[in-house]
N, C-alpha and C. Protein backbone atom coordinates (compact mmCIF):
# COMPACT_ATOMS: atom_id res chain seq x y z
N UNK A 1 0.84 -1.18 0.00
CA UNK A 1 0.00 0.00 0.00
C UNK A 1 0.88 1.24 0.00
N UNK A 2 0.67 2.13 -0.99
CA UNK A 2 0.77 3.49 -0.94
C UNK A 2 0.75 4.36 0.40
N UNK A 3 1.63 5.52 0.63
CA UNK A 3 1.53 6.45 1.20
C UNK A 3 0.54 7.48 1.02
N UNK A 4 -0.49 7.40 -0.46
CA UNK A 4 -1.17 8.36 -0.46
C UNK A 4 -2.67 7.55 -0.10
N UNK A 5 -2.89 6.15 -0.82
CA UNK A 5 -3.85 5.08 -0.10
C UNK A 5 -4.29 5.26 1.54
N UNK A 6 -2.84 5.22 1.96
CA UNK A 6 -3.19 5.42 3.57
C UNK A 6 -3.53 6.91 3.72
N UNK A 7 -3.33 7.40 3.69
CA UNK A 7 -3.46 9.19 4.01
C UNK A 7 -5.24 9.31 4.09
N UNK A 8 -5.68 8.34 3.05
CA UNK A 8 -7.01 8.80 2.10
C UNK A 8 -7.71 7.89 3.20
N UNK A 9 -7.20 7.01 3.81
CA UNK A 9 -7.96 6.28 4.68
C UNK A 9 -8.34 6.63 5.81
N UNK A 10 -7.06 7.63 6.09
CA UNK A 10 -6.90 7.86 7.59
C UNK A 10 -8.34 9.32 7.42
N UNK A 11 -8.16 9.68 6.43
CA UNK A 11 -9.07 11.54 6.74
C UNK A 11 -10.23 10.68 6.51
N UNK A 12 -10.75 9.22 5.86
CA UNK A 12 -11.54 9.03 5.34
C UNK A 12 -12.17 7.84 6.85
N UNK A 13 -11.71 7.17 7.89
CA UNK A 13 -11.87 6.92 9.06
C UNK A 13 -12.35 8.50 9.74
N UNK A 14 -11.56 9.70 9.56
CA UNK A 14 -11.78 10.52 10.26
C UNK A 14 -12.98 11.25 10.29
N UNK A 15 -13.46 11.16 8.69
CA UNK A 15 -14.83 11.80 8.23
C UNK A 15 -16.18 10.81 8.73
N UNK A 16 -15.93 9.47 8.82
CA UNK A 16 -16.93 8.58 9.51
C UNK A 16 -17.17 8.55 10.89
N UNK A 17 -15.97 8.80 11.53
CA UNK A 17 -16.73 9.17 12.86
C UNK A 17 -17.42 10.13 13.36
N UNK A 18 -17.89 11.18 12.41
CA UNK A 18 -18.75 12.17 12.33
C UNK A 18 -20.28 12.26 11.83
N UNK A 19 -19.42 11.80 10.33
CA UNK A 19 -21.13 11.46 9.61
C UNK A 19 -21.59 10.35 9.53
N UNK A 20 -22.37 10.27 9.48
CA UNK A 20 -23.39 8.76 9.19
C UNK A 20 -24.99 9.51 9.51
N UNK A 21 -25.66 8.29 8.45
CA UNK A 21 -26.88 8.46 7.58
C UNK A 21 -27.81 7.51 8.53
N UNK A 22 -28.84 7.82 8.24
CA UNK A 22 -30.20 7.19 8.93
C UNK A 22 -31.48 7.15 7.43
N UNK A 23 -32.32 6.46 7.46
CA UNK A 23 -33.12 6.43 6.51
C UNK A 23 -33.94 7.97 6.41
N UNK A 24 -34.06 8.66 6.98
CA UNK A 24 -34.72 10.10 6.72
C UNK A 24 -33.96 11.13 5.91
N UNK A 25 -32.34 10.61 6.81
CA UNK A 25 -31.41 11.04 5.73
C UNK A 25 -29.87 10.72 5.74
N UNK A 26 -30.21 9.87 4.94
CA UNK A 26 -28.98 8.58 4.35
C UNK A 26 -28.07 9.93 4.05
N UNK A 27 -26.63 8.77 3.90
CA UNK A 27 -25.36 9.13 3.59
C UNK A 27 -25.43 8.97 2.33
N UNK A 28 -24.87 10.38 1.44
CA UNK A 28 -24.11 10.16 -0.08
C UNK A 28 -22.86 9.60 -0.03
N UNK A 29 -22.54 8.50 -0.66
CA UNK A 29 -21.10 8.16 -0.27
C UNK A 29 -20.64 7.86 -0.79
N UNK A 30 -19.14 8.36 -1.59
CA UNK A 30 -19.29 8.74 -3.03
C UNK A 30 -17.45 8.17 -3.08
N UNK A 31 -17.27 7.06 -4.14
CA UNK A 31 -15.92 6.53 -4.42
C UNK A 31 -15.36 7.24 -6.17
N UNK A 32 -14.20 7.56 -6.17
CA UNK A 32 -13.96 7.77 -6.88
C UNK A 32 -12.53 7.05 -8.02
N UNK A 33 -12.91 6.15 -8.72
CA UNK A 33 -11.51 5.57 -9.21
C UNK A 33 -11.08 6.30 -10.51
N UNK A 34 -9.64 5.88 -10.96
CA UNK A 34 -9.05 6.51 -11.84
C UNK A 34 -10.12 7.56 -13.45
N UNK A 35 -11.07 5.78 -13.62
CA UNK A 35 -11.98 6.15 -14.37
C UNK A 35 -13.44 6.60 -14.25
N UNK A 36 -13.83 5.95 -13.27
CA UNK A 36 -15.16 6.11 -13.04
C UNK A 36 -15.51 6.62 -11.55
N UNK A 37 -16.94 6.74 -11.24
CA UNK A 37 -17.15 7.68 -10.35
C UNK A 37 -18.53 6.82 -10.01
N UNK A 38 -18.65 6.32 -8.67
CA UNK A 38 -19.75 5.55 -8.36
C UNK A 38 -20.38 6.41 -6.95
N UNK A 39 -21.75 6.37 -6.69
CA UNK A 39 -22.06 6.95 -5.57
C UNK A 39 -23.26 6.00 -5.07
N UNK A 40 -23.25 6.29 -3.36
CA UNK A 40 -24.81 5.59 -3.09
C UNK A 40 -25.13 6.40 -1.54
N UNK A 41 -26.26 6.28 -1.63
CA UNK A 41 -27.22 6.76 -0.51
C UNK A 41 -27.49 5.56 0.35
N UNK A 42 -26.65 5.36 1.64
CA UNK A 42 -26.45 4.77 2.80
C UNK A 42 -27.64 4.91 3.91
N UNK A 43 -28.30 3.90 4.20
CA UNK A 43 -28.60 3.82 6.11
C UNK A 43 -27.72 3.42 6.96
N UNK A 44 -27.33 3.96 7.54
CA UNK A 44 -26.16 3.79 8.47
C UNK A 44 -26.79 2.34 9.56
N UNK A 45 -27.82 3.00 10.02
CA UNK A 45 -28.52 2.33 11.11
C UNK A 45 -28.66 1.02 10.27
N UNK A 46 -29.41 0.79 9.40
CA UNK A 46 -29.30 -0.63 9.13
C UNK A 46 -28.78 -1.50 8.65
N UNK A 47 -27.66 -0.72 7.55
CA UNK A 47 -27.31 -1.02 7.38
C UNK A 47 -27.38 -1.43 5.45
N UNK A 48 -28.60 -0.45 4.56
CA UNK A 48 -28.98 -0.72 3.96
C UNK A 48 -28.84 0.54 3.09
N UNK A 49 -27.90 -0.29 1.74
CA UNK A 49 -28.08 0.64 0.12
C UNK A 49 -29.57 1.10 -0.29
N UNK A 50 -29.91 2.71 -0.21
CA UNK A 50 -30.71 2.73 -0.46
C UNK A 50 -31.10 3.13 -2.21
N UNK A 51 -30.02 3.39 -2.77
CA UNK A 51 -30.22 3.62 -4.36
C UNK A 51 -28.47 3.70 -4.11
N UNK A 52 -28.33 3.56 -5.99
CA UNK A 52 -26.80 3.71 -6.54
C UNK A 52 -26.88 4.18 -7.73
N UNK A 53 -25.64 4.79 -8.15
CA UNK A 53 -25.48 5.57 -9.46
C UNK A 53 -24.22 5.67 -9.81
N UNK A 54 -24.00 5.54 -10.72
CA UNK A 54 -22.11 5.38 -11.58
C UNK A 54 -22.20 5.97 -12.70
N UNK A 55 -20.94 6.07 -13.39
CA UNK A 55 -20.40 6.36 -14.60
C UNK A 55 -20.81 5.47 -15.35
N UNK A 56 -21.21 4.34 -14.96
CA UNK A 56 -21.28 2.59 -16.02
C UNK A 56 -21.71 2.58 -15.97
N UNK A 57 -23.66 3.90 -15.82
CA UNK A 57 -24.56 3.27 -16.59
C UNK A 57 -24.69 3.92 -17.67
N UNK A 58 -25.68 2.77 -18.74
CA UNK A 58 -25.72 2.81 -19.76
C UNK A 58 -26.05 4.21 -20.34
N UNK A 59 -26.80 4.83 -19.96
CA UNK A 59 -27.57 6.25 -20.29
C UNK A 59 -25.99 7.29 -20.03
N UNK A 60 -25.55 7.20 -19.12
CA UNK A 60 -24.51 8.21 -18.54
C UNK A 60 -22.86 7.87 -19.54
N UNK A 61 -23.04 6.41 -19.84
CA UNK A 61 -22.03 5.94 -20.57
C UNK A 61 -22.11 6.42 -22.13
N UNK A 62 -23.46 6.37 -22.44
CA UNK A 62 -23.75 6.88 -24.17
C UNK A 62 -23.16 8.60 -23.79
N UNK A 63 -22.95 9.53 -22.83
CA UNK A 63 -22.64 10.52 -23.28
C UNK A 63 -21.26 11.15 -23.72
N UNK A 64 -20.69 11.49 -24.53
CA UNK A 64 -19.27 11.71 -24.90
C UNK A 64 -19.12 12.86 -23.98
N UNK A 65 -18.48 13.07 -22.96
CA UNK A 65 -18.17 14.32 -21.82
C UNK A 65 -17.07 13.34 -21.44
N UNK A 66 -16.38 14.68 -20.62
CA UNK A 66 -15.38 14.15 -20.29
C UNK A 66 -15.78 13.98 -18.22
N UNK A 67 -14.49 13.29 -17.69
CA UNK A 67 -14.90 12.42 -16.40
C UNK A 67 -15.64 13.72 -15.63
N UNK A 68 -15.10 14.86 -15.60
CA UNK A 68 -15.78 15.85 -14.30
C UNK A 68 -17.18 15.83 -15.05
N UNK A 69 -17.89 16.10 -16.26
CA UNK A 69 -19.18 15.98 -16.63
C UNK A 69 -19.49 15.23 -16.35
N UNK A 70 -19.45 13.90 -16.44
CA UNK A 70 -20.23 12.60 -16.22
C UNK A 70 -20.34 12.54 -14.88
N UNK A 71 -19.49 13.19 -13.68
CA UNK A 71 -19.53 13.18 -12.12
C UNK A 71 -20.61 13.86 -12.64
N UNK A 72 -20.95 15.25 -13.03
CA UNK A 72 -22.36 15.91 -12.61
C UNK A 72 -23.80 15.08 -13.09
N UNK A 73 -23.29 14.48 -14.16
CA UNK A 73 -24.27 13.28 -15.02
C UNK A 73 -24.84 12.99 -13.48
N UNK A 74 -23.73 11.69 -12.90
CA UNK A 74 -24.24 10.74 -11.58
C UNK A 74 -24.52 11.60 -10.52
N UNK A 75 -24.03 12.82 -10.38
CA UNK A 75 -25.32 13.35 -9.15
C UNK A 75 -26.32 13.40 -9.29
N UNK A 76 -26.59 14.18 -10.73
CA UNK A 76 -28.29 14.41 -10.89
C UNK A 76 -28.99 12.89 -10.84
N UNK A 77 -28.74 12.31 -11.53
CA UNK A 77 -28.79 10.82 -11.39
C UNK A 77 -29.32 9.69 -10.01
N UNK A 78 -28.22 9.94 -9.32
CA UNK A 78 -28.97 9.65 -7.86
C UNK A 78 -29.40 10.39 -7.02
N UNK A 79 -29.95 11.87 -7.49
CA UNK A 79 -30.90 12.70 -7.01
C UNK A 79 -31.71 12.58 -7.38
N UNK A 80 -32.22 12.26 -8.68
CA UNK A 80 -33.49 11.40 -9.44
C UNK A 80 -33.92 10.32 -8.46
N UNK A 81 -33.10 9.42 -8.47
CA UNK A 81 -33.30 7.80 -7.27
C UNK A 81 -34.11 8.35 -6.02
N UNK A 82 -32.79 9.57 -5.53
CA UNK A 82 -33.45 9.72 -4.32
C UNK A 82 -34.95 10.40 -4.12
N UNK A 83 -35.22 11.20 -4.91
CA UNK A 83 -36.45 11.72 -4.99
C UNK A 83 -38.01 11.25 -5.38
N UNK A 84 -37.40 10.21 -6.23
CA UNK A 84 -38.31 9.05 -6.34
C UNK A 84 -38.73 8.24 -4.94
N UNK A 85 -37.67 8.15 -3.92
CA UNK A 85 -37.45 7.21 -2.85
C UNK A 85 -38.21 7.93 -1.89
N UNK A 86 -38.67 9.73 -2.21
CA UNK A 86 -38.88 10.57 -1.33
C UNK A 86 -38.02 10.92 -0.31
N UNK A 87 -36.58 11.22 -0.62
CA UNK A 87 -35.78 11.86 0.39
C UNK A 87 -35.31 12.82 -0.75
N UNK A 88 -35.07 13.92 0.34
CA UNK A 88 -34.72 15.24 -0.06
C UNK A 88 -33.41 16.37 0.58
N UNK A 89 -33.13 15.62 2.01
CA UNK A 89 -31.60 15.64 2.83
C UNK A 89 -31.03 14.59 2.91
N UNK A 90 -29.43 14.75 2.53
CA UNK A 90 -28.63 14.13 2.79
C UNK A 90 -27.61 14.19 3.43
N UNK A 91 -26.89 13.95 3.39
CA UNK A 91 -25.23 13.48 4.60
C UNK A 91 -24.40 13.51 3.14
N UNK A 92 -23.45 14.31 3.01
CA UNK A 92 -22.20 14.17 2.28
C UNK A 92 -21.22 13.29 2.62
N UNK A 93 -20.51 12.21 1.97
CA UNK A 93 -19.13 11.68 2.99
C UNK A 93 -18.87 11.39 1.02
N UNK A 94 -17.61 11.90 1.48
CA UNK A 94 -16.89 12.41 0.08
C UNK A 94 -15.40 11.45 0.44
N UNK A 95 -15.58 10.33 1.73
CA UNK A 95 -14.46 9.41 1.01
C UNK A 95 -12.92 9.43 1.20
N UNK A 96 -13.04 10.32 2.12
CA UNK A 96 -11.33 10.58 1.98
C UNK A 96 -10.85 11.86 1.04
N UNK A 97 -11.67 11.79 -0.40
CA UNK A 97 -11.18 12.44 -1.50
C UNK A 97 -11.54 14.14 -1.52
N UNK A 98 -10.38 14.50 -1.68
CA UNK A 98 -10.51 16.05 -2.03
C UNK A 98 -11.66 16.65 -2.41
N UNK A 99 -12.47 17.78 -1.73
CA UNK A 99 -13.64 18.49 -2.02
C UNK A 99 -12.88 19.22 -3.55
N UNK A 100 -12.56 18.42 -4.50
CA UNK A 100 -12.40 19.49 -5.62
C UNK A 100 -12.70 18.66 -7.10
N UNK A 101 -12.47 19.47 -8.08
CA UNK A 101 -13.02 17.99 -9.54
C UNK A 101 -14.18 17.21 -9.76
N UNK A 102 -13.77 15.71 -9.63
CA UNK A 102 -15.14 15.52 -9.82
C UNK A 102 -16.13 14.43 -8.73
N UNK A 103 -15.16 15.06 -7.61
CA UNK A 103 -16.05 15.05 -6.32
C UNK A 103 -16.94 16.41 -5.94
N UNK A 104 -16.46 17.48 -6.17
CA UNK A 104 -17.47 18.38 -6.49
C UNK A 104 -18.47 18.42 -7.21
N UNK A 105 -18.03 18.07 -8.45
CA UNK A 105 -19.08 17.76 -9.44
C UNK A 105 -20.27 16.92 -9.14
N UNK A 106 -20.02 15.83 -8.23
CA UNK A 106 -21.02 15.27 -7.73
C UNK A 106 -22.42 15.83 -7.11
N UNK A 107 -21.40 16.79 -6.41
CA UNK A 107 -21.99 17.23 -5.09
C UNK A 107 -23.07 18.39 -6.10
N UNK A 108 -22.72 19.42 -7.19
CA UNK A 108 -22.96 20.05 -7.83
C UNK A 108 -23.99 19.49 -8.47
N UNK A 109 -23.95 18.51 -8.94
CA UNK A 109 -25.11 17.45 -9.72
C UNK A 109 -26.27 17.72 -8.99
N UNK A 110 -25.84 16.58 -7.89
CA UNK A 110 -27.00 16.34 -6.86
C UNK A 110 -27.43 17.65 -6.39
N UNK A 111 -27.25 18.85 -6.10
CA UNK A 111 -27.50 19.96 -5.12
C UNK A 111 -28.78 20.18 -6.52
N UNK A 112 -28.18 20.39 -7.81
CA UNK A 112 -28.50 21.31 -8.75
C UNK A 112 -30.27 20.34 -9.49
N UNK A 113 -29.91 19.20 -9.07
CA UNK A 113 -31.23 18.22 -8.87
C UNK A 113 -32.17 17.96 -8.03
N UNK A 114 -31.75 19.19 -6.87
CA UNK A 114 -32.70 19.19 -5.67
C UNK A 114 -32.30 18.58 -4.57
N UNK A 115 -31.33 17.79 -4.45
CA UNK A 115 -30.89 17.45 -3.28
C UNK A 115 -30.54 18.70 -2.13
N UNK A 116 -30.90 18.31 -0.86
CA UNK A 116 -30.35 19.12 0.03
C UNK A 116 -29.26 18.95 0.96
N UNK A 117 -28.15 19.13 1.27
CA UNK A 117 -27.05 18.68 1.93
C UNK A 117 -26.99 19.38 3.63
């Protein structure tokens, strides 16, 4: 393991002992790999995925944008899920990863789709 792996773990242990989600209002919890960008809305308490959204789906995959667009693609995306689900606050946990790019973009998606943070 990496020196920067661990770093991302340690702020990313540090951000969980703070936040956590309940079904009224689940955790966004949002991974980010080289290529793609996956997110989901967490119950902490039970323990239960309550919707998910990525770069790999099909609809978000047909669009030619580049990776920070397609992050705003999957916010709006599982702000759709969630609103369907009838939740409208959420819990941010961004993972360890830098509030910047296309962890912002996420966050930008979802806000700009009605989510409330």
């Amino acid at each position: 393991m990496n020196n920067k792996f661990i770093a991302r773990k340690k702020i990313h242990y540090r951000i969980r002992k703070r936040v956590s989600g309940v079904a009224a209002k689940p955790r966004l919890s949002v991974y980010r790999s080289n290529n793609d960008i996956y997110v989901q809305l967490v119950d902490d308490v039970n323990g239960n995925t309550l919707a998910a959204a990525s770069s790999r789906e099909k609809d978000i995959m047909a669009q030619k944008v580049n990776k920070t667009e397609k992050s705003k693609l999957v916010g709006a995306a599982i702000a759709r899920k969630a609103s369907d689900l009838g939740i409208t606050h959420i819990v941010f946990d961004r993972s360890g990863f830098l509030y910047h790019g296309r962890i912002k973009a996420v966050a930008e998606g979802a806000r700009e789709a009605g989510l409330i943070f």
